[in-house]
Protein backbone atom coordinates (compact mmCIF):
# COMPACT_ATOMS: atom_id res chain seq x y z
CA UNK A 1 25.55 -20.88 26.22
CA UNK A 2 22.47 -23.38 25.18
CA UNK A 3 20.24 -20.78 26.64
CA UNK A 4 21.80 -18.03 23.90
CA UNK A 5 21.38 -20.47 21.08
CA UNK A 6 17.91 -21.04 22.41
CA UNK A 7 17.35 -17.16 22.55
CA UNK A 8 18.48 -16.77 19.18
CA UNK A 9 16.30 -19.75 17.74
CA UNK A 10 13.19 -18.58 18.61
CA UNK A 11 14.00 -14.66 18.07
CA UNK A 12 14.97 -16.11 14.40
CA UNK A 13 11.86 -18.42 14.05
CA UNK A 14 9.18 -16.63 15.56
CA UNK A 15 9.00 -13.79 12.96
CA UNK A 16 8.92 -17.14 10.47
CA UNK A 17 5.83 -18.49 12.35
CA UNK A 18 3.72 -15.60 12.63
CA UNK A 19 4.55 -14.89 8.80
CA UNK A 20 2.17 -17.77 7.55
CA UNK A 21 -0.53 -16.96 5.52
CA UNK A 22 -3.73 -17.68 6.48
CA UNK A 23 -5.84 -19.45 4.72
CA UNK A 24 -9.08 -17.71 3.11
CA UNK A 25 -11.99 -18.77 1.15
CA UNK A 26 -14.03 -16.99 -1.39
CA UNK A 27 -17.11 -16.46 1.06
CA UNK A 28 -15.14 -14.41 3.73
CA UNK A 29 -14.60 -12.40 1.08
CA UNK A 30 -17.84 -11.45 1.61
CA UNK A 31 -19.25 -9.31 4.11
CA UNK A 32 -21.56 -11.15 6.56
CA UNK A 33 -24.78 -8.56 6.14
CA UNK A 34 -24.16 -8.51 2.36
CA UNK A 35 -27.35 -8.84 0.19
CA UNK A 36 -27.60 -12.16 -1.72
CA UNK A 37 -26.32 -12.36 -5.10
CA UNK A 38 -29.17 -12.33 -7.63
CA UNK A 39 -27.82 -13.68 -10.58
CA UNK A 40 -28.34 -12.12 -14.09
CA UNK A 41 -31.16 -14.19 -16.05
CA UNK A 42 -30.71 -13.40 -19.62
CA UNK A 43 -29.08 -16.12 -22.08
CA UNK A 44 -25.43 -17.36 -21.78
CA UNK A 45 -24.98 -17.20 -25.37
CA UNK A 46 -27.22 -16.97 -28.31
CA UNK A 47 -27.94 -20.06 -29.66
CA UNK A 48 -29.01 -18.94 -32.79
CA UNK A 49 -25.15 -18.58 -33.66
CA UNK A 50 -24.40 -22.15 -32.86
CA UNK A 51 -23.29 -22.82 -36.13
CA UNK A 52 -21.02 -20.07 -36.44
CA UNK A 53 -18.15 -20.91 -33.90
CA UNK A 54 -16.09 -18.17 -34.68
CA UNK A 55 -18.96 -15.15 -34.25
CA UNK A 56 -19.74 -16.82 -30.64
CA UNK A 57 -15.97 -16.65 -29.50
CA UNK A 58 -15.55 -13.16 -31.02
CA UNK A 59 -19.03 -11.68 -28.93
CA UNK A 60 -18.88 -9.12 -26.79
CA UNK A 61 -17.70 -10.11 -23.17
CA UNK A 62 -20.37 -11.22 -20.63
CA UNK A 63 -21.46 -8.14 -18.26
CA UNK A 64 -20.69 -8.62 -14.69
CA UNK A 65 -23.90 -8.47 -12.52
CA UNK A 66 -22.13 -7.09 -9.51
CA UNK A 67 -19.29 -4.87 -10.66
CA UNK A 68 -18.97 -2.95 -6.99
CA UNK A 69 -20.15 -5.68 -4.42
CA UNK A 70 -19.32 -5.03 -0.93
CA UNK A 71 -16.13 -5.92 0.57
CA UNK A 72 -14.49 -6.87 3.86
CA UNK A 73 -12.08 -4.05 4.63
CA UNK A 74 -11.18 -5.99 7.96
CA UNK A 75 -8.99 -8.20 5.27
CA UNK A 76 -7.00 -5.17 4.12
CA UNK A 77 -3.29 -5.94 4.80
CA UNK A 78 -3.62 -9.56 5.76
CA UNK A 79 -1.01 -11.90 4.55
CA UNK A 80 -3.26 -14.42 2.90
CA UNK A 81 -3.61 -17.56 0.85
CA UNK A 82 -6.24 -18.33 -1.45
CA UNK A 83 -6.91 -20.95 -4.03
CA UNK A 84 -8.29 -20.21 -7.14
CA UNK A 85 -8.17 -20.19 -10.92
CA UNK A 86 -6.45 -17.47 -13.20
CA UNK A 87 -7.98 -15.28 -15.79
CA UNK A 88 -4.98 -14.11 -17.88
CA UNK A 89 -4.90 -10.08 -18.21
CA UNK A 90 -1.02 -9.67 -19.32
CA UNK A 91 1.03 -12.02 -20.76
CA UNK A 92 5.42 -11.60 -21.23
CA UNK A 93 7.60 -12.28 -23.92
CA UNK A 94 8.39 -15.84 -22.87
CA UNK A 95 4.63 -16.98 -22.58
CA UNK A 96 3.98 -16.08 -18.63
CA UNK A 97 1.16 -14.23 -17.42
CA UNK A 98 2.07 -12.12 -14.95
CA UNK A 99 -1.20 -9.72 -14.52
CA UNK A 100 -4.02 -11.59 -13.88
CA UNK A 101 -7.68 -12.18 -12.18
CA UNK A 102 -8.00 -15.10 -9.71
CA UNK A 103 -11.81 -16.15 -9.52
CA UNK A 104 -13.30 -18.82 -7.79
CA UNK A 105 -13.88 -21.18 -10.77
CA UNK A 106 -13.01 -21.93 -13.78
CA UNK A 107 -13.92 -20.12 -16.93
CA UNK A 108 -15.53 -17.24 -14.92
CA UNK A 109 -14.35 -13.69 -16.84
CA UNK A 110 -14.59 -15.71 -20.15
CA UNK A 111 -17.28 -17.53 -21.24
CA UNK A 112 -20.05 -17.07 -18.12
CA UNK A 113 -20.64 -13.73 -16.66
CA UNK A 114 -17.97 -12.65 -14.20
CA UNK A 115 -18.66 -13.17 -10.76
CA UNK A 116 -19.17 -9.97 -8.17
CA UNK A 117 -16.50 -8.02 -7.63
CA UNK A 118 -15.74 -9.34 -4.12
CA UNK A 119 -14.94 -12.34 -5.96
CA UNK A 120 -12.40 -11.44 -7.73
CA UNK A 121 -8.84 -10.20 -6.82
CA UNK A 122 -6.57 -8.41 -9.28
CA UNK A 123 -2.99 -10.34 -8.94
CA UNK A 124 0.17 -8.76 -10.18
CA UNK A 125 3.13 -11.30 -10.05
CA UNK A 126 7.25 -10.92 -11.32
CA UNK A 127 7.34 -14.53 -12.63
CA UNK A 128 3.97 -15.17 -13.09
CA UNK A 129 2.32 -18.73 -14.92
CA UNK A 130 2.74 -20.47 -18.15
CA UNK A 131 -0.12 -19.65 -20.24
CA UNK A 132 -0.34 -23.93 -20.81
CA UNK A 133 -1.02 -24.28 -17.37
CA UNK A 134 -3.95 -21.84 -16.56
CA UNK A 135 -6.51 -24.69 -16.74
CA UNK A 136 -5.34 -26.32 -13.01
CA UNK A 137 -6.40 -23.87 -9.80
CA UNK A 138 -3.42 -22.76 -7.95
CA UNK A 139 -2.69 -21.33 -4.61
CA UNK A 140 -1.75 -17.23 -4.15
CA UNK A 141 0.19 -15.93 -1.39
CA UNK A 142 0.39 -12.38 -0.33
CA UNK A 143 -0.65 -9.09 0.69
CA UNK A 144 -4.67 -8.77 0.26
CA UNK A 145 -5.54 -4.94 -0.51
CA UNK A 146 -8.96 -4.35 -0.06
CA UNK A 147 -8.56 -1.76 -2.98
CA UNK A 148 -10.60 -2.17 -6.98
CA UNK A 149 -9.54 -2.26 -9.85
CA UNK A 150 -11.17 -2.57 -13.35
CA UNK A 151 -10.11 -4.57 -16.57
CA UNK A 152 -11.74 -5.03 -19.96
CA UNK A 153 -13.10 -8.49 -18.73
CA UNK A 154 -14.41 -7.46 -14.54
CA UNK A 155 -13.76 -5.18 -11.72
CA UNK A 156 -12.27 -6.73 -9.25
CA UNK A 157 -12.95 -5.51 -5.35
CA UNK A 158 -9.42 -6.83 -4.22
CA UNK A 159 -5.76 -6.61 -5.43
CA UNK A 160 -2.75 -8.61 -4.55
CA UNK A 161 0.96 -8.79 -5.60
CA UNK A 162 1.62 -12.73 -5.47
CA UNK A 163 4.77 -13.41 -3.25
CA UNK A 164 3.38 -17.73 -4.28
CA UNK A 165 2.13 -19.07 -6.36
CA UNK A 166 1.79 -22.83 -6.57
CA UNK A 167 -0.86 -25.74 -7.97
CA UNK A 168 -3.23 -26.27 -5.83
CA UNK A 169 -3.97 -30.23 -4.45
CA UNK A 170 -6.46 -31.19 -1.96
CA UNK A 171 -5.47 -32.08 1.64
CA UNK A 172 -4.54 -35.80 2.34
């Protein structure tokens, strides 16, 4: 009988185990023989308009310098977790954004040129995050699809439907 019960424990946790995500970072994201990144030289914002706040936050979006970077297709499928922060591209009724870009730091999409488009992964999620607490990085879980996607603010060279997501804290 203990040998059953034993069976049945690991035929039970063993699909558990091999569920984890594994943990990725933004440069595996990137494929090894990849050219370098030359980033885009011209003026952040035009300081002549330093005095009017307003026409600054109303220009036109920065253009992205690598809009179809290469990508790892190796990742395709892989149950994955990856920390990042969260440019808002839907937002629901009750405040939650539940379409959104995760980049690798903050700001990027907004006020800085977005970064290439294998650093960027287009996140669909049912509950989503309150729009007060975009400014912390947070943790995704899921499915990565090696598959673009394009938005008013970047092209993104990934796409996952969150089945996490959680603040991100450093290890102890």
């Amino acid at each position: 009988m203990p040998r059953a019960v034993l069976a049945l424990l690991m035929l039970v946790a063993l699909p558990l185990w091999a569920a984890a995500p594994k943990d990725l970072t933004w440069s595996e994201m990137i494929p090894p023989d990849a050219a370098p990144e030359v980033p885009n030289m011209t003026p952040l914002h035009d300081l002549s308009q330093m005095g009017d706040a307003l026409a600054a936050e109303s220009a036109p979006a920065a253009r992205q310098d690598m809009p179809n970077a290469p990508v790892v297709n190796t990742l395709d499928g892989q149950n994955i977790r990856l920390p990042g922060y969260i440019v808002p591209l839907e937002v629901s009724e009750a405040g939650r954004t539940t379409e959104f870009l995760l980049v690798p730091y903050f700001g990027a999409c907004i006020h800085v040129p977005p970064p290439p488009s294998n650093q960027i992964v287009h996140v669909k999620s049912e509950v989503g995050v309150k729009l007060d607490e975009l400014y912390q990085p947070y943790w995704i879980e899921g499915a990565l699809q090696v598959k673009a996607s394009s938005s008013e603010l970047a092209d993104a060279g990934y796409q996952m439907e969150a089945d996490k997501i959680y603040a991100y804290e450093l290890p102890e």
